[in-house]
Each structure stands twice: as structure tokens, then as C-alpha cells.
N, C-alpha and C. Protein backbone atom coordinates (compact mmCIF):
# COMPACT_ATOMS: atom_id res chain seq x y z
N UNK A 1 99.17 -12.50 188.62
CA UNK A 1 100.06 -11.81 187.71
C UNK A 1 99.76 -10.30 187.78
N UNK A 2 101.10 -9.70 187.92
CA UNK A 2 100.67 -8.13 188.09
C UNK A 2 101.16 -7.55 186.64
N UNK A 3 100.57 -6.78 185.93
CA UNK A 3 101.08 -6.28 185.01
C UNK A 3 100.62 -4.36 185.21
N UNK A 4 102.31 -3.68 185.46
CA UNK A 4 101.84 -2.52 186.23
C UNK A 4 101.42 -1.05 184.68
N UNK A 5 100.46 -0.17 184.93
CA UNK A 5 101.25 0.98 183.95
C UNK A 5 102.17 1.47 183.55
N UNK A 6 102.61 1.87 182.62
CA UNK A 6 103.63 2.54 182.41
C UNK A 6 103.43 4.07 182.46
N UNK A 7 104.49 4.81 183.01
CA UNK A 7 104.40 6.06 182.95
C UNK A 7 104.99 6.85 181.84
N UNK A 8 104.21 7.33 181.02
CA UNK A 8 104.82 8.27 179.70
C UNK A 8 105.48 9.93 180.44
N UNK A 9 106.02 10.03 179.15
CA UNK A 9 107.49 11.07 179.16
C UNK A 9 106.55 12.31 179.47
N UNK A 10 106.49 13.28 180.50
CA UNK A 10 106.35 13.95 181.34
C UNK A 10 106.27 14.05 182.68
N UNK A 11 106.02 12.72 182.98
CA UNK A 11 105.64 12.60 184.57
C UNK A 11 107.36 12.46 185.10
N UNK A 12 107.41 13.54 186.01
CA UNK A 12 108.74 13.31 186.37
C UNK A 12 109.39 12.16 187.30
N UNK A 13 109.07 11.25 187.30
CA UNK A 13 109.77 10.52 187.94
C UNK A 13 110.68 9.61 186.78
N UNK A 14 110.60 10.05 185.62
CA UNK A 14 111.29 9.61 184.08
C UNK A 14 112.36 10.62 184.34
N UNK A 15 112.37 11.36 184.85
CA UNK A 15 113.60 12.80 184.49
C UNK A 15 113.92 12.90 186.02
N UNK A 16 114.02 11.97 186.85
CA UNK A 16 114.88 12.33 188.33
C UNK A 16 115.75 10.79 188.49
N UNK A 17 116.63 10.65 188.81
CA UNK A 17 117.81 9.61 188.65
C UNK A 17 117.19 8.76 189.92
N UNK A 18 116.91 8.05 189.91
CA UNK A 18 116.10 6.47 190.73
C UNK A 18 117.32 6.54 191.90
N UNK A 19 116.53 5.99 193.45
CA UNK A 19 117.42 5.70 194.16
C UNK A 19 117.82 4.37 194.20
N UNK A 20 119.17 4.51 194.76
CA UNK A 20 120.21 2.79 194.99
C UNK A 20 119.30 2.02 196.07
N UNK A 21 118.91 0.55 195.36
CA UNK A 21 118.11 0.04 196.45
C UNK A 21 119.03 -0.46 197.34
N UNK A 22 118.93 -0.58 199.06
CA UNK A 22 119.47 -0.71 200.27
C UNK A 22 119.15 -2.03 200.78
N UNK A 23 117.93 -2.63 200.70
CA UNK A 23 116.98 -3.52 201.30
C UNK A 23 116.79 -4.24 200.33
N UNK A 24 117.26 -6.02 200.44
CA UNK A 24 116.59 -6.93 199.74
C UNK A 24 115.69 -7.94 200.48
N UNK A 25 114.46 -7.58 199.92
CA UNK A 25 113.64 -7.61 201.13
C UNK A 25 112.28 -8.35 200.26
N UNK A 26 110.95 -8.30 200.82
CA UNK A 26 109.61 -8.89 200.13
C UNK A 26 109.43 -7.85 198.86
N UNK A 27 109.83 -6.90 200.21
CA UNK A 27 109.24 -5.14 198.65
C UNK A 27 110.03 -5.20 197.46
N UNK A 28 111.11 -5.81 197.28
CA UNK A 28 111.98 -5.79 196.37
C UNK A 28 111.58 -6.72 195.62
N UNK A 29 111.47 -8.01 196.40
CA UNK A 29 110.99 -9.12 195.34
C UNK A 29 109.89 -9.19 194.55
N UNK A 30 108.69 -8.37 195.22
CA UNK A 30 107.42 -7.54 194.72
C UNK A 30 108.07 -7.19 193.04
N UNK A 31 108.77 -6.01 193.32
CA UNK A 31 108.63 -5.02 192.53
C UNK A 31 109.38 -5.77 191.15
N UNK A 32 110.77 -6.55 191.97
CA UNK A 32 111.25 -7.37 190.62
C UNK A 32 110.28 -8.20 189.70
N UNK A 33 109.41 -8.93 190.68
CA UNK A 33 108.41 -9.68 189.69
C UNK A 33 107.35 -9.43 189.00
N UNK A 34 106.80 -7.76 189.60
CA UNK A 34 106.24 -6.94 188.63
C UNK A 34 106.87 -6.80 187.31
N UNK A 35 107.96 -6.27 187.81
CA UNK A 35 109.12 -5.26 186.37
C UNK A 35 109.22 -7.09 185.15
N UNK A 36 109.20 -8.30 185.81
CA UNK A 36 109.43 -9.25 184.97
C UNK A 36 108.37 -9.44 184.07
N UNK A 37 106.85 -9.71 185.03
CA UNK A 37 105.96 -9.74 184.39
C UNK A 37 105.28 -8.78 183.27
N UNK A 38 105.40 -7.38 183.86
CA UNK A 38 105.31 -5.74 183.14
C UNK A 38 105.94 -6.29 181.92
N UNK A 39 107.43 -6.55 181.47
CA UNK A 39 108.03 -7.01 180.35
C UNK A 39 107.89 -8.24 179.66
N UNK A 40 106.86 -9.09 180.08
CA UNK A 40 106.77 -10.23 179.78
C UNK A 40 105.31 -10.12 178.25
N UNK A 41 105.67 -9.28 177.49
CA UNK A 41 104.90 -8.86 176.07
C UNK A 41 105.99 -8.66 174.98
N UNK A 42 105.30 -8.80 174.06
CA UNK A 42 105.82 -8.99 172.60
C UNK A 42 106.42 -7.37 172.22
N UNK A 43 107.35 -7.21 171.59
CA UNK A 43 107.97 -6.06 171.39
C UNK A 43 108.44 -5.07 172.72
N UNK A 44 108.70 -5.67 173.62
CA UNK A 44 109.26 -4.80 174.88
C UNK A 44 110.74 -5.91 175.33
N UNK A 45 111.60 -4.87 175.21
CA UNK A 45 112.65 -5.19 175.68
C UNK A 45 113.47 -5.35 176.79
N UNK A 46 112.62 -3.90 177.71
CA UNK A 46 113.14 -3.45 178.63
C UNK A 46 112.16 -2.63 179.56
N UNK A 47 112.36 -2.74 181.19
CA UNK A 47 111.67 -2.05 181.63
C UNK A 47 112.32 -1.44 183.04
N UNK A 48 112.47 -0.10 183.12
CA UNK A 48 112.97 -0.02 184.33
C UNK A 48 111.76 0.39 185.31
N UNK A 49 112.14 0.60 186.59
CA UNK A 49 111.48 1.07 188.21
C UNK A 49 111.13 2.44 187.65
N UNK A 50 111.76 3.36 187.40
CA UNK A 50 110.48 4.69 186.97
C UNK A 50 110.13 4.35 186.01
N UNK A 51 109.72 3.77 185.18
CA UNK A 51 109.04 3.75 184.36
C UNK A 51 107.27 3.00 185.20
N UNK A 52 107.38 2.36 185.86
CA UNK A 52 106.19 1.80 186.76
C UNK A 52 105.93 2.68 187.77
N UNK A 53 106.43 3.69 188.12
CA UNK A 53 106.34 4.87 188.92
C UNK A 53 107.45 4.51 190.31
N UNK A 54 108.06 4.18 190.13
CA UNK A 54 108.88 3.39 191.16
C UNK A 54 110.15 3.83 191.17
N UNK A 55 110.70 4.78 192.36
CA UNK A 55 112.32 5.42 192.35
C UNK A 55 113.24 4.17 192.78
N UNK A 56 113.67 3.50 192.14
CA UNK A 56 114.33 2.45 192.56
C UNK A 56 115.42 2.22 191.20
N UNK A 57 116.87 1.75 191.77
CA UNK A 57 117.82 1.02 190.66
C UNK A 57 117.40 0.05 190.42
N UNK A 58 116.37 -0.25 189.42
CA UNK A 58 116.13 -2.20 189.53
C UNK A 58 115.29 -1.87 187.84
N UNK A 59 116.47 -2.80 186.45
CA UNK A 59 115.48 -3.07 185.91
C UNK A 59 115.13 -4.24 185.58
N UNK A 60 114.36 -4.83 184.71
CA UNK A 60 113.76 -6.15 183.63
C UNK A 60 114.02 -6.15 182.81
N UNK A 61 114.52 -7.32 181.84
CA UNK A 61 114.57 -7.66 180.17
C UNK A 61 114.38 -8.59 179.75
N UNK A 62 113.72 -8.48 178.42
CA UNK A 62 113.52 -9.47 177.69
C UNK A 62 113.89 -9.50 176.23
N UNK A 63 114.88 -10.32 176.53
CA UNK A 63 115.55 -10.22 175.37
C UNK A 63 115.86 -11.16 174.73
N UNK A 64 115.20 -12.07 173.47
CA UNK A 64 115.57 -13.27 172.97
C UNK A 64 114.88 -14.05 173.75
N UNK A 65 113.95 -14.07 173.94
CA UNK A 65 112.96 -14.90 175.04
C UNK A 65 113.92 -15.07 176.37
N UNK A 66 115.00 -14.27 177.08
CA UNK A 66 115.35 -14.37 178.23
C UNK A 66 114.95 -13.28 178.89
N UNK A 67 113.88 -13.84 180.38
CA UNK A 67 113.67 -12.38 181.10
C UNK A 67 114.36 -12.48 182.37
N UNK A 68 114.91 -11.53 182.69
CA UNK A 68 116.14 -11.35 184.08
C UNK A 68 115.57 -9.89 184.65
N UNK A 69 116.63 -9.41 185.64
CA UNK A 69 116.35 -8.19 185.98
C UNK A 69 118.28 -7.93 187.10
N UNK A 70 118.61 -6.74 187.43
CA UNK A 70 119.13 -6.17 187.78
C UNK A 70 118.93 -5.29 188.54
N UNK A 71 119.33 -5.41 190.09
CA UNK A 71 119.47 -4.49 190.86
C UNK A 71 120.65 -3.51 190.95
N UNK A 72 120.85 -2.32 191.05
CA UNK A 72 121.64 -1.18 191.30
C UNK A 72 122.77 -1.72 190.07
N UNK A 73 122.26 -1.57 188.50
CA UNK A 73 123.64 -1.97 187.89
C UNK A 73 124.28 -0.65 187.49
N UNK A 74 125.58 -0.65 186.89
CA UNK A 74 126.24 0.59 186.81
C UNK A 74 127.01 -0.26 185.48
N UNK A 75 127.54 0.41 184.55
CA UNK A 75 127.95 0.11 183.33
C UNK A 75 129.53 0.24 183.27
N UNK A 76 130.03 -0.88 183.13
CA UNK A 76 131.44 -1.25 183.37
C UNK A 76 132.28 -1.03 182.02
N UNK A 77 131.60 -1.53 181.14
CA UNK A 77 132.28 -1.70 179.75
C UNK A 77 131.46 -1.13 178.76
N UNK A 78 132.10 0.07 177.54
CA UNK A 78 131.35 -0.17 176.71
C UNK A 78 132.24 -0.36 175.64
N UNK A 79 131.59 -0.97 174.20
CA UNK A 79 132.56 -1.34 173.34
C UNK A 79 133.24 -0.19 172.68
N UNK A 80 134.01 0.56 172.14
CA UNK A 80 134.08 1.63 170.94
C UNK A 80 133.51 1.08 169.20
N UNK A 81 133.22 0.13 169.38
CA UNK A 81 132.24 -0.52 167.95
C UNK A 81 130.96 -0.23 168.59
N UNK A 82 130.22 0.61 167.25
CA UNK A 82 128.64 1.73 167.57
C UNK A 82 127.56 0.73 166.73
N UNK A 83 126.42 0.90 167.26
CA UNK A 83 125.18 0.40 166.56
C UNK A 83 125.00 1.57 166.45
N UNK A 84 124.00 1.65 164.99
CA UNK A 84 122.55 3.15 165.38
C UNK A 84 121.48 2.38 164.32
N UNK A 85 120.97 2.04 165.45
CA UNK A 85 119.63 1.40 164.76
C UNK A 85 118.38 2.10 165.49
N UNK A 86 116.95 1.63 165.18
CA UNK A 86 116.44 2.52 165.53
C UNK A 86 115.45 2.11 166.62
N UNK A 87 115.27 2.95 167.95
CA UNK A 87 114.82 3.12 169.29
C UNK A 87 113.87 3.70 169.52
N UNK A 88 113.00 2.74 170.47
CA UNK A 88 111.76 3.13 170.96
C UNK A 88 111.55 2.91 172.46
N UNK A 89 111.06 3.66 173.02
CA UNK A 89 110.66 3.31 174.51
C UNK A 89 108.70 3.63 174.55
N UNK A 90 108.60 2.31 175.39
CA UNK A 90 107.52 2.31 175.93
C UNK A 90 107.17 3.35 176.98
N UNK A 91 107.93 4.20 177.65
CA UNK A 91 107.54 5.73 178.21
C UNK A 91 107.04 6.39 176.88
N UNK A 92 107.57 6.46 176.05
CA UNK A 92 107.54 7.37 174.58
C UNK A 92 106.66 6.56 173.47
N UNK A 93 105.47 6.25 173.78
CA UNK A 93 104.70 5.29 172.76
C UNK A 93 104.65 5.87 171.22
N UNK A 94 105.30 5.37 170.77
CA UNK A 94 105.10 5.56 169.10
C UNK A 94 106.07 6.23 168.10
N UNK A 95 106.72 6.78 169.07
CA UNK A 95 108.12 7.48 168.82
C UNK A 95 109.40 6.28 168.41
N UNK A 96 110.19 6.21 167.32
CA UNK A 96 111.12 5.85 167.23
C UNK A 96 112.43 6.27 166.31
N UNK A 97 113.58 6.72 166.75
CA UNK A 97 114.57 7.16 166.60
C UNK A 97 116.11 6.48 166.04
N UNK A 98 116.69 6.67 164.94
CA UNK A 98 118.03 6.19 165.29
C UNK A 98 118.82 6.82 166.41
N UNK A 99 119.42 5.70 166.93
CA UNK A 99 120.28 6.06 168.41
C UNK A 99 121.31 5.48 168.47
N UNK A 100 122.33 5.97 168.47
CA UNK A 100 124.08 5.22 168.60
C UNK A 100 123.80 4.79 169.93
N UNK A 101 124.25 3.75 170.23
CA UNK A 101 124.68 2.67 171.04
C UNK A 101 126.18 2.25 170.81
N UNK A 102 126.76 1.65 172.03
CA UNK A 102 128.04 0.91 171.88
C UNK A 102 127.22 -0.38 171.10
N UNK A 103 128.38 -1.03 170.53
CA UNK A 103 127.62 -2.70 170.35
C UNK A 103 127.81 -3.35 171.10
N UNK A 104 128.18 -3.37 172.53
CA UNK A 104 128.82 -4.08 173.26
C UNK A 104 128.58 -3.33 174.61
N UNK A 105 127.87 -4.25 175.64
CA UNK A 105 128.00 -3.57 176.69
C UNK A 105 128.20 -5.17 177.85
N UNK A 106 128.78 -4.07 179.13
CA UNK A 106 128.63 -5.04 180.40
C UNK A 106 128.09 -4.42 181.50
N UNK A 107 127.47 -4.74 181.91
CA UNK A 107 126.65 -3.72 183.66
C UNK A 107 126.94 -4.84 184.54
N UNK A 108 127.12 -4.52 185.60
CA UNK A 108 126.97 -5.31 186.80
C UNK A 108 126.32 -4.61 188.14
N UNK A 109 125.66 -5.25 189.14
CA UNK A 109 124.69 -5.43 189.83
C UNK A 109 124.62 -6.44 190.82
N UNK A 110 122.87 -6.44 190.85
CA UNK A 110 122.81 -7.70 191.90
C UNK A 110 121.15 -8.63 191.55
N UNK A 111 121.53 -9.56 191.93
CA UNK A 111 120.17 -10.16 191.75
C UNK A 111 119.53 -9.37 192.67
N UNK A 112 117.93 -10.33 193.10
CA UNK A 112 116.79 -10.18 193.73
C UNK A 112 117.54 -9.94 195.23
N UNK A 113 118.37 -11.52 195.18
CA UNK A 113 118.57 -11.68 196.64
C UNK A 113 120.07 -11.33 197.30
N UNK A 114 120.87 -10.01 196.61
CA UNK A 114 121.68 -9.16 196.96
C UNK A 114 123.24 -10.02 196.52
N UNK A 115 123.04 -11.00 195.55
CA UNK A 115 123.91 -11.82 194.95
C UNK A 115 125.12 -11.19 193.71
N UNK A 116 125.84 -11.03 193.56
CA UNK A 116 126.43 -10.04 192.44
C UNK A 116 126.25 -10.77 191.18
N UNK A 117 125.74 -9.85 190.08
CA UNK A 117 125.72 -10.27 188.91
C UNK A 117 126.12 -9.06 187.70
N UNK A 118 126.56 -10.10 187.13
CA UNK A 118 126.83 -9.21 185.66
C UNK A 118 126.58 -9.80 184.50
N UNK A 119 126.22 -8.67 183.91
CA UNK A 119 124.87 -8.90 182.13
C UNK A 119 126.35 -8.49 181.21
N UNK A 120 126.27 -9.29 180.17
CA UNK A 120 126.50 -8.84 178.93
C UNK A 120 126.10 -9.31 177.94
N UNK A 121 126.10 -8.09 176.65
CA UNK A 121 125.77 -8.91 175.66
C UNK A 121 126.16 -7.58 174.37
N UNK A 122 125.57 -8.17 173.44
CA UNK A 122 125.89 -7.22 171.90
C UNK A 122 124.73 -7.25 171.26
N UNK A 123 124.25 -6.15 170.20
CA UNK A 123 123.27 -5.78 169.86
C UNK A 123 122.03 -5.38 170.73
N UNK A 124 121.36 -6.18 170.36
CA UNK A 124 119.59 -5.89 171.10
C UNK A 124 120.15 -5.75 172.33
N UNK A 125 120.80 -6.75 173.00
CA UNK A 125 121.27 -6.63 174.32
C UNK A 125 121.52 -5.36 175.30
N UNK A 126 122.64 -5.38 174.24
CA UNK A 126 123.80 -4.31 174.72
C UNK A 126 122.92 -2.76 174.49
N UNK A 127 121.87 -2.65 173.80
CA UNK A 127 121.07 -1.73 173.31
C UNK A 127 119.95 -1.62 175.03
N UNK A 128 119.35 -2.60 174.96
CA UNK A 128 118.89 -2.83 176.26
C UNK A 128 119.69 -2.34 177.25
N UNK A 129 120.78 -2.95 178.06
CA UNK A 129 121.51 -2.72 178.99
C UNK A 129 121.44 -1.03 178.90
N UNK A 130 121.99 -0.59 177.90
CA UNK A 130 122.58 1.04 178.02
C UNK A 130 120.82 1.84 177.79
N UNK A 131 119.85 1.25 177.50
CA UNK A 131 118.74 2.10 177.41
C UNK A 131 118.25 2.18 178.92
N UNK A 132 118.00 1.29 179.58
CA UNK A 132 117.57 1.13 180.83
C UNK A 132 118.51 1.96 181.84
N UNK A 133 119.53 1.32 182.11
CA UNK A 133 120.18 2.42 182.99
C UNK A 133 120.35 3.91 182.88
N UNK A 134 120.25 4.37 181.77
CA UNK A 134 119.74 5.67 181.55
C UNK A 134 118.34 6.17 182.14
N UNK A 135 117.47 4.85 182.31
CA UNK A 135 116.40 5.27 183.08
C UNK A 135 116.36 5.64 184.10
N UNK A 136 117.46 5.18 184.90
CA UNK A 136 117.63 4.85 185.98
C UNK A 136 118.47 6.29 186.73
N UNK A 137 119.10 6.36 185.18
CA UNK A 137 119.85 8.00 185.48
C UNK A 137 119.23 9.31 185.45
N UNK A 138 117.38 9.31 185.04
CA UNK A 138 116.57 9.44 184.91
C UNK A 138 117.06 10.97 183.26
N UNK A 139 117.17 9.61 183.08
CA UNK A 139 117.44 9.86 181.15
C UNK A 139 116.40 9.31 180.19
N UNK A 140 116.38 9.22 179.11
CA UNK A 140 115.41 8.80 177.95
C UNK A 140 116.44 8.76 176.56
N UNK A 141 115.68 8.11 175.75
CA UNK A 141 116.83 7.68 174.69
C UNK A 141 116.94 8.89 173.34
N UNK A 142 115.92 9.85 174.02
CA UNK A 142 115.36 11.24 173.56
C UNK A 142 116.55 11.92 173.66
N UNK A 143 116.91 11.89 174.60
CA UNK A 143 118.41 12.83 175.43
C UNK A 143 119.76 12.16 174.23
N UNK A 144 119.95 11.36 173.87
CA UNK A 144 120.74 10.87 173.50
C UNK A 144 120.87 11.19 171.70
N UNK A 145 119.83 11.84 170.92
CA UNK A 145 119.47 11.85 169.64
C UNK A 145 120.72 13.25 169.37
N UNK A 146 120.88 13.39 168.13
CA UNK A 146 121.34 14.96 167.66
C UNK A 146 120.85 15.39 166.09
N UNK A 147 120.66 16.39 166.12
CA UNK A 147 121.11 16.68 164.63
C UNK A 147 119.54 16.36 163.85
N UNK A 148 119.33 16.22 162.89
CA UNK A 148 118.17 16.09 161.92
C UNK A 148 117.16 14.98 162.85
N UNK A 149 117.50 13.54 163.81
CA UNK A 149 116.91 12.85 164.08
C UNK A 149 116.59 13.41 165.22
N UNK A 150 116.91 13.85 165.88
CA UNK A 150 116.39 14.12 166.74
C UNK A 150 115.32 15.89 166.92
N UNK A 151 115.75 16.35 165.47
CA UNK A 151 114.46 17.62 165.31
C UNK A 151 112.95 16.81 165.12
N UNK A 152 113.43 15.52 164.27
CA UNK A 152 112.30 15.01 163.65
C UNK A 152 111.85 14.48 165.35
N UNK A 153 112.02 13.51 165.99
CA UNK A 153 111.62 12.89 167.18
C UNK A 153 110.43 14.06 167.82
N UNK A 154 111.56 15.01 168.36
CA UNK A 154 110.74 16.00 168.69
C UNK A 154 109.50 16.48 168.08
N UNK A 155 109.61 17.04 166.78
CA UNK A 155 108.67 17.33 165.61
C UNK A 155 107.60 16.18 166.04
N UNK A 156 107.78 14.77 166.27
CA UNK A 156 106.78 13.73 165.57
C UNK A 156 106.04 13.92 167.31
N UNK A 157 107.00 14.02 168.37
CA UNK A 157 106.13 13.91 169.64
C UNK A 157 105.31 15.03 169.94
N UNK A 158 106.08 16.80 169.02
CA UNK A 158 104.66 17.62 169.63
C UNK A 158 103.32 17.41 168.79
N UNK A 159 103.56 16.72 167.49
CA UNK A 159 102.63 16.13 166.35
C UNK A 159 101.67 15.27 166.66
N UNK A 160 102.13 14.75 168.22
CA UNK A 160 101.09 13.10 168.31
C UNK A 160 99.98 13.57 169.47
């Protein structure tokens, strides 16, 4: 069982947009069953490829005791019905934010073995789906805050 580090919010490979994987290959299947296992803990939802130091479109979730993963997904649907509940990333340990979300999302992709797939879901889900690929866009859920919550975020991360 590999369970890899995570890389916290400075190291830039969090802030450069992951490349489209090309090759479904051993290295891929590697890295997917890292990113499964990496997410396979209590309170983690989600894990993308930079976040393990890894420039790659490929993430992991666990969500509702289901863990999957996604290669090169891109976000097809989002709902116009908003969540804003409140968000944390494991790049960002300890930090958590209200964050609008659609309630509703769909991504599509590919499995391990270059198969097409598509995720959907609502709430936690759909919260997942749109947090991760932002990783991928080499975004953070930091980027996404405005206004009073997001002075405080800031405030609490130069504080920690």
C-alpha cells in the first residue's frame, strides 16, 4: 500500500494547470492506485495528481464510501442551483471556507484503462467533482472565495 504526501499551498505544482495524460500505461495505473489509496482516510474526499506532486489530469474520490478516480475529466454540466457550504483542502490543512458550488455537477473522462467515463452527482459529490478539477486547472478552492470569507481564509492562513 502506497500512501503518497501531500503537497501544501506554495509548492507550485498546486498553481500550474496539470498535463492531459497521453499514455495508459503501468505508470498510470501506478499513480491511479496511489491517488486511490492516498484517499482511502476518513475526512478526505478528494485527491488530485498535483497534489502528490504529480503534473497529470487524473483524480481520486471518496465519497460515501465510493472510491473511483478519473482520467483527463473536463466538466460538462453544471447545475444553476448553488451549495455554499463549507471547504477544506488537504493542500490547505486547517483552513476551511464557505464556497459556492453548483449542486449539481457532471465531468467526464476516462478510466485507468482509456475507457470513457462520466461522474455525476449532487452535493458532497458535485462539491468534489468541481474541487478537484480545479486542481487540475492548477486552482485551489482559495481562488474561488470573495468578500469577508475569503479576507478571513487568508487572515487565518498568514495566522497559522
Amino acid at each position: 500500500m502506497t500512501i503518497r504526501p501531500i503537497r501544501e499551498l506554495g509548492d507550485p505544482v498546486l498553481r500550474t494547470p496539470a498535463d492531459e495524460v497521453r499514455a495508459f500505461d503501468r505508470e498510470l495505473a501506478a499513480l491511479v492506485r496511489d491517488l486511490e489509496q492516498t484517499v482511502d482516510h476518513p475526512g478526505r474526499a478528494g485527491l488530485a495528481a498535483p497534489q502528490i506532486g504529480v503534473s497529470a489530469r487524473v483524480f481520486s474520490y471518496n465519497v460515501d464510501g465510493e472510491i473511483g478516480h478519473l482520467v483527463n475529466p473536463r466538466v460538462v454540466e453544471l447545475s444553476e442551483e448553488t451549495q455554499d457550504g463549507d471547504e477544506g483542502c488537504l493542500s490547505i490543512p486547517g483552513i476551511w471556507a464557505p464556497t459556492v458550488r453548483a449542486m449539481h455537477a457532471v465531468v467526464e473522462g476516462f478510466d485507468v484503462h482509456g475507457e470513457p467515463l462520466r461522474l455525476s452527482g449532487s452535493g458532497l459529490m458535485a462539491r468534489c467533482l468541481q474541487h478537484e478539477v480545479d486542481h487540475l486547472d492548477g486552482k485551489v478552492f482559495l481562488d474561488r472565495l470573495t468578500g469577508d470569507a475569503r479576507k478571513a481564509a487568508l487572515r487565518a492562513l498568514r495566522d497559522r
